[in-house]
C-alpha atoms as a PDB file:
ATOM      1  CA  UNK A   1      -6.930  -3.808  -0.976  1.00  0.00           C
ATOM      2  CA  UNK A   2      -8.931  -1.458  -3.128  1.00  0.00           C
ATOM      3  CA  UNK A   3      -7.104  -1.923  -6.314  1.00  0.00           C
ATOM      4  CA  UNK A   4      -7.390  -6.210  -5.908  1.00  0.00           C
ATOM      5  CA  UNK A   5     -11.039  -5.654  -5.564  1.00  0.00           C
ATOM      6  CA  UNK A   6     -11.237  -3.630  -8.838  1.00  0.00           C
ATOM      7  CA  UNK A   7      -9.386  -5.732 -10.619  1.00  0.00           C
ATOM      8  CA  UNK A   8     -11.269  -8.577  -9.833  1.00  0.00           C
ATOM      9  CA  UNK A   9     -14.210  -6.566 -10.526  1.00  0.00           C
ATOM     10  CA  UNK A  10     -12.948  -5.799 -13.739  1.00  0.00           C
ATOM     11  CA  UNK A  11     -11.816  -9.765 -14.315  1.00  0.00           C
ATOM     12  CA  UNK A  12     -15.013 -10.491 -13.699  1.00  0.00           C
ATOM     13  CA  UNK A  13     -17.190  -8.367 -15.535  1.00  0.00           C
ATOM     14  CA  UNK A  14     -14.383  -9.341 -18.992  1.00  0.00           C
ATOM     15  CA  UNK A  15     -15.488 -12.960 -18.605  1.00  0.00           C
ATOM     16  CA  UNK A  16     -19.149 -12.426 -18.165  1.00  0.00           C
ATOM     17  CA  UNK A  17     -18.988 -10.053 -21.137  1.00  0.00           C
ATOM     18  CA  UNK A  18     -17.031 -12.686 -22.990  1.00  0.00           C
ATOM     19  CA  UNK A  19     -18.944 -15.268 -22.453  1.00  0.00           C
ATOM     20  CA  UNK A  20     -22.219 -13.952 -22.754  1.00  0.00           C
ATOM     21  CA  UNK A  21     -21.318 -12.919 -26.182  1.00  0.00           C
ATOM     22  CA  UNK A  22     -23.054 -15.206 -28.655  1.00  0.00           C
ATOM     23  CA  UNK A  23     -20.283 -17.386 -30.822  1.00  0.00           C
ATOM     24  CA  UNK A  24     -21.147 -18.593 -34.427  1.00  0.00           C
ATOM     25  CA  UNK A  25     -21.968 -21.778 -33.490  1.00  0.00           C
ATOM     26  CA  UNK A  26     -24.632 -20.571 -30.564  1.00  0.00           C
ATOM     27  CA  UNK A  27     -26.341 -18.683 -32.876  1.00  0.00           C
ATOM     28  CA  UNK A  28     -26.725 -20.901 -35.826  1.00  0.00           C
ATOM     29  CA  UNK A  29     -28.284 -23.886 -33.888  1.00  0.00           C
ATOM     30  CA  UNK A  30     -30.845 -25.423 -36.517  1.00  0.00           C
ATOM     31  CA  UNK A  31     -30.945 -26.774 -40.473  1.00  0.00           C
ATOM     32  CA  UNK A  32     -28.009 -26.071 -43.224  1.00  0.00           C
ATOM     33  CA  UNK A  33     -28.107 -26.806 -46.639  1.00  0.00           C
ATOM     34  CA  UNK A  34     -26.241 -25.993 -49.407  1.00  0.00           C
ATOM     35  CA  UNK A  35     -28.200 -24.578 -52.831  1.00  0.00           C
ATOM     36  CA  UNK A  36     -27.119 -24.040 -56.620  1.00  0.00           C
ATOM     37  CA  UNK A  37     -28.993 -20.880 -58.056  1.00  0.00           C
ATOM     38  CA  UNK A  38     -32.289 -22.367 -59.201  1.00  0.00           C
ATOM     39  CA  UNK A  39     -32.887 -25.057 -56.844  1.00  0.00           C
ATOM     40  CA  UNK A  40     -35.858 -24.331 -54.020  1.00  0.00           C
ATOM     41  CA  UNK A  41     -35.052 -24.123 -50.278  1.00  0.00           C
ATOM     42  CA  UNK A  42     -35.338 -27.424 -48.795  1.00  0.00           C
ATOM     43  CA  UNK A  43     -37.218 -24.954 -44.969  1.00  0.00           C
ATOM     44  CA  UNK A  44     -38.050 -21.935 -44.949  1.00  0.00           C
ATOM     45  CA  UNK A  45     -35.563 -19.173 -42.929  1.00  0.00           C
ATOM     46  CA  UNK A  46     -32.777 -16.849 -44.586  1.00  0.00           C
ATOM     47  CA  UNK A  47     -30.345 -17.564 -47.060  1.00  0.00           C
ATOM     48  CA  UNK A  48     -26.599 -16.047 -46.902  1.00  0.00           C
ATOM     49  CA  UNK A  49     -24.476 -16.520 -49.414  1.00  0.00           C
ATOM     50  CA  UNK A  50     -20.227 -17.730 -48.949  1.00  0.00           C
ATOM     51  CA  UNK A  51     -19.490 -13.928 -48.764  1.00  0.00           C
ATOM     52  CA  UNK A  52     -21.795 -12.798 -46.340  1.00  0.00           C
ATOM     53  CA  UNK A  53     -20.888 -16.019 -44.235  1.00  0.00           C
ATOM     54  CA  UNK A  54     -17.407 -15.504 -44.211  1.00  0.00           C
ATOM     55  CA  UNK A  55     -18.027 -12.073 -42.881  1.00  0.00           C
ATOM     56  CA  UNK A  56     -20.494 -13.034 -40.093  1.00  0.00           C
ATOM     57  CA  UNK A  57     -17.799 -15.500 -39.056  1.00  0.00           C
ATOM     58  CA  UNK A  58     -15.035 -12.729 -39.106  1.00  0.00           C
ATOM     59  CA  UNK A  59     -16.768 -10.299 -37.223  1.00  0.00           C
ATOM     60  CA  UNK A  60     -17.656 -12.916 -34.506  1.00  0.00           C
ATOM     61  CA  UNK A  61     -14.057 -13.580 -34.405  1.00  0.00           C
ATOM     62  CA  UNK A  62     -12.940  -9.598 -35.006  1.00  0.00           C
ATOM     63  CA  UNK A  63     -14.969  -9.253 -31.972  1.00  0.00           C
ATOM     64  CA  UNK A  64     -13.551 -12.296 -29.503  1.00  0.00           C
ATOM     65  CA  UNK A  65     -10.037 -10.801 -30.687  1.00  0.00           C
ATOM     66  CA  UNK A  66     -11.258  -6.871 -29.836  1.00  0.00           C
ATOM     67  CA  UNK A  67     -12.259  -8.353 -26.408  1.00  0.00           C
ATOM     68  CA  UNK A  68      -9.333 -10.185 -25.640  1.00  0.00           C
ATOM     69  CA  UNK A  69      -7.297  -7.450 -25.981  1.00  0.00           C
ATOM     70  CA  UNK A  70      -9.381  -5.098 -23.979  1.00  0.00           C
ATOM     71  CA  UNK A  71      -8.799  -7.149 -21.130  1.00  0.00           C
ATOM     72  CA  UNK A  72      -5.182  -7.786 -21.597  1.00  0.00           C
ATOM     73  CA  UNK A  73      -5.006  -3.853 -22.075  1.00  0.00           C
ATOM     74  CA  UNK A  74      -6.927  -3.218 -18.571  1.00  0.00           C
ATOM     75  CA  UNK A  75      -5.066  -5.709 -17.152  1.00  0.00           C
ATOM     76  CA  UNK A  76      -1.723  -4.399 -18.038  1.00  0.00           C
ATOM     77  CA  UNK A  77      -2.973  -0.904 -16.935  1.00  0.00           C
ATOM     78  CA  UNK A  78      -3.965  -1.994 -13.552  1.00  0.00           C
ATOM     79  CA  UNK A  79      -0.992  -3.704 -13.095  1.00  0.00           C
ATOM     80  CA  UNK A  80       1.086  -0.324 -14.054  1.00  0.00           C
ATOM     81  CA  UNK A  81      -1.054   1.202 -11.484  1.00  0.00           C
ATOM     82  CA  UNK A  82      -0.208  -1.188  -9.014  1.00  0.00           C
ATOM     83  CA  UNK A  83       3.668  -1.546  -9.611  1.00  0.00           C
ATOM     84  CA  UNK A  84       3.257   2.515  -8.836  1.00  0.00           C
ATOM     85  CA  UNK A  85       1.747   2.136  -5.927  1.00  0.00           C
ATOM     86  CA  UNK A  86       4.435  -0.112  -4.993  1.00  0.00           C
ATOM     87  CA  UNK A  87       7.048   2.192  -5.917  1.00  0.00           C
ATOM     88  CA  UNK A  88       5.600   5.270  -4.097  1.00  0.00           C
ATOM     89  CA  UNK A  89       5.425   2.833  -0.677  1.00  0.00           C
ATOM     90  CA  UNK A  90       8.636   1.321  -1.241  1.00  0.00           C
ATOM     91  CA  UNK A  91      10.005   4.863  -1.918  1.00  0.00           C
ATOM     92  CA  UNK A  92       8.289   6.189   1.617  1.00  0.00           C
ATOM     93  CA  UNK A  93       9.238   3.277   3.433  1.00  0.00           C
ATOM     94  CA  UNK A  94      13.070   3.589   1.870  1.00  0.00           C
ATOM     95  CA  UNK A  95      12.968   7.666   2.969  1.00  0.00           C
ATOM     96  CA  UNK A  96      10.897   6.703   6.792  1.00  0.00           C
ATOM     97  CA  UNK A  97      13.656   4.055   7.327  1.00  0.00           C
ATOM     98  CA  UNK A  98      16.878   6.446   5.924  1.00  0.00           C
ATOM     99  CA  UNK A  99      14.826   9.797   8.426  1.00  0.00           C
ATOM    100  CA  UNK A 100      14.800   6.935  11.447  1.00  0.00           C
ATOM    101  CA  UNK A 101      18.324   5.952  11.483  1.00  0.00           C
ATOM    102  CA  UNK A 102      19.546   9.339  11.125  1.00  0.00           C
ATOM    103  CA  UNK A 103      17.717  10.642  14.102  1.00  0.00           C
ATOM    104  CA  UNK A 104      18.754   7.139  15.895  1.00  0.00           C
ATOM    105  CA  UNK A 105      22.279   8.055  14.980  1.00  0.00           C
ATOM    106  CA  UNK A 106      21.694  11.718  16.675  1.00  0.00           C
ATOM    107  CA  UNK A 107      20.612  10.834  19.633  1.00  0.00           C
ATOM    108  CA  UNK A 108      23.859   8.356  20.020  1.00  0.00           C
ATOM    109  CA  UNK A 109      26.041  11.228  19.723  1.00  0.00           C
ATOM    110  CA  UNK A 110      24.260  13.795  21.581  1.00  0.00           C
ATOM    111  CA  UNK A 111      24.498  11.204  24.386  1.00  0.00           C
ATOM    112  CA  UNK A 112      27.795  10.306  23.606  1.00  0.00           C
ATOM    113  CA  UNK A 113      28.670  13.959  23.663  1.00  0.00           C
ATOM    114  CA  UNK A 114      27.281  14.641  26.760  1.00  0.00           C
ATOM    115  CA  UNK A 115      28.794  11.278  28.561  1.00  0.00           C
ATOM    116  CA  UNK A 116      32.241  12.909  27.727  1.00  0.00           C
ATOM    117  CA  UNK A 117      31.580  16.658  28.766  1.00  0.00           C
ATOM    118  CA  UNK A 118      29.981  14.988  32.275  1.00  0.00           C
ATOM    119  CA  UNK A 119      32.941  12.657  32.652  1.00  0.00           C
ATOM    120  CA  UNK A 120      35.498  15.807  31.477  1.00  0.00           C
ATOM    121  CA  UNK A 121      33.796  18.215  34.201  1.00  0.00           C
ATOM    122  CA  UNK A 122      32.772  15.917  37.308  1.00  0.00           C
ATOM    123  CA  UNK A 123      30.028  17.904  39.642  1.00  0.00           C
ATOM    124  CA  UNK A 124      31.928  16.934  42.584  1.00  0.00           C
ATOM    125  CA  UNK A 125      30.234  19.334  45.406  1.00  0.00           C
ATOM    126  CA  UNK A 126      31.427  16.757  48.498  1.00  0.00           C
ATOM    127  CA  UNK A 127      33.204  19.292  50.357  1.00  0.00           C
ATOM    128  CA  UNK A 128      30.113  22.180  49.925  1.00  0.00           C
ATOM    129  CA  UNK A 129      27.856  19.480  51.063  1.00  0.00           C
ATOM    130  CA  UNK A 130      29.997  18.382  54.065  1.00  0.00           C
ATOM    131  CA  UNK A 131      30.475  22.116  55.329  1.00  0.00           C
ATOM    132  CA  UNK A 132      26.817  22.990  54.717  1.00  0.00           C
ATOM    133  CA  UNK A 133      25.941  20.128  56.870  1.00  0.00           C
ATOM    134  CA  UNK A 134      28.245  21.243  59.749  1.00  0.00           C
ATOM    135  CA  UNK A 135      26.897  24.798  59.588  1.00  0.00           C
ATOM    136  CA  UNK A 136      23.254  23.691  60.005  1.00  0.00           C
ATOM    137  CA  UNK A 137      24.549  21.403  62.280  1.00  0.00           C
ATOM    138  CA  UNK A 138      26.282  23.983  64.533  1.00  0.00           C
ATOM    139  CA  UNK A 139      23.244  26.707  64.130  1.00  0.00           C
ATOM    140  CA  UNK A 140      20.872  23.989  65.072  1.00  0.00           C
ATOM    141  CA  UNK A 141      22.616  23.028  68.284  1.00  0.00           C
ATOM    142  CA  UNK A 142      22.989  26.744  69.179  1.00  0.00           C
ATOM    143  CA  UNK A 143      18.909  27.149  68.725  1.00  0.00           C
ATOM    144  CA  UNK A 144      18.335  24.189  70.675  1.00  0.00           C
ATOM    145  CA  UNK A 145      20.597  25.504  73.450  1.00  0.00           C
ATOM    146  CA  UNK A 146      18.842  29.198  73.253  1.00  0.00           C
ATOM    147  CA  UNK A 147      15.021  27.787  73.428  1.00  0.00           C
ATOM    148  CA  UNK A 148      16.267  25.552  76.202  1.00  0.00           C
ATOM    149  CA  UNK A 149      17.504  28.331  78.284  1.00  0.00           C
ATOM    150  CA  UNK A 150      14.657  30.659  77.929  1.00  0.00           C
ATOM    151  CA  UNK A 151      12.485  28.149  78.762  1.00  0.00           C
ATOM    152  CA  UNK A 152      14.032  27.941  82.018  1.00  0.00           C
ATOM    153  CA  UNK A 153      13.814  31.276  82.815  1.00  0.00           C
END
């Protein structure tokens, strides 16, 4: 979320910066005339010749050029960054999902393993249960009897 709001940031500012950069034909709003050496200026204002021209116009157009490739160049770069990014989440995701099903599969035999050793040794204490139970049972009769009788006496 970051990164889209820097680039756009960065979009942004590229257009503003190329657009509020005066063009030839901004800058030269008025009167043009052409002279032969000798003949007087038809208005007053400042005279260039072909050469110098040609040069204003190049570096107007060296500079649209320069800018334009600046912001294919951040562009690019922030798209780098961002396939990165990608790659280090994808790449965490990739290892989070591998570390998940390898504990999953762990766990299945652990409790698979300890299905068999339960079903392999049965806990079957039916007959300890059933003569505890008749021992209490006996004792307990035999108490009763005993507080019964020396109440009586």
């Amino acid at each position: 979320m970051y990164h889209r709001t820097k680039f756009r940031l960065a979009c942004w500012a590229s257009c503003f910066l190329l657009l509020s950069t005066p063009g030839v034909g901004m800058a030269t709003e008025g009167r043009v005339a052409s002279l032969t050496e000798g003949e007087s200026a038809p208005f007053t204002g400042v005279l260039f010749d072909e050469k110098f021209a040609a040069r204003l116009i190049a570096e107007e157009e060296h500079k649209q050029i320069e800018c334009s490739l600046k912001i294919k160049f951040e562009i690019e770069k922030m798209e780098a960054k961002y396939a990165l990014e990608m790659g280090n989440v994808q790449a965490t995701l990739d290892t989070l999902r591998t570390q998940h099903r390898s504990i999953t599969d762990i766990k299945d035999s652990e409790i698979k393993r300890l299905q068999e050793l339960a079903l392999k040794n049965p806990n079957d204490n039916a007959s300890w249960w059933f003569g505890g139970g008749v021992v209490v049972g006996v004792l307990t009769s035999i108490l009763i009897f005993y507080a019964a009788v020396e109440v009586q006496k």
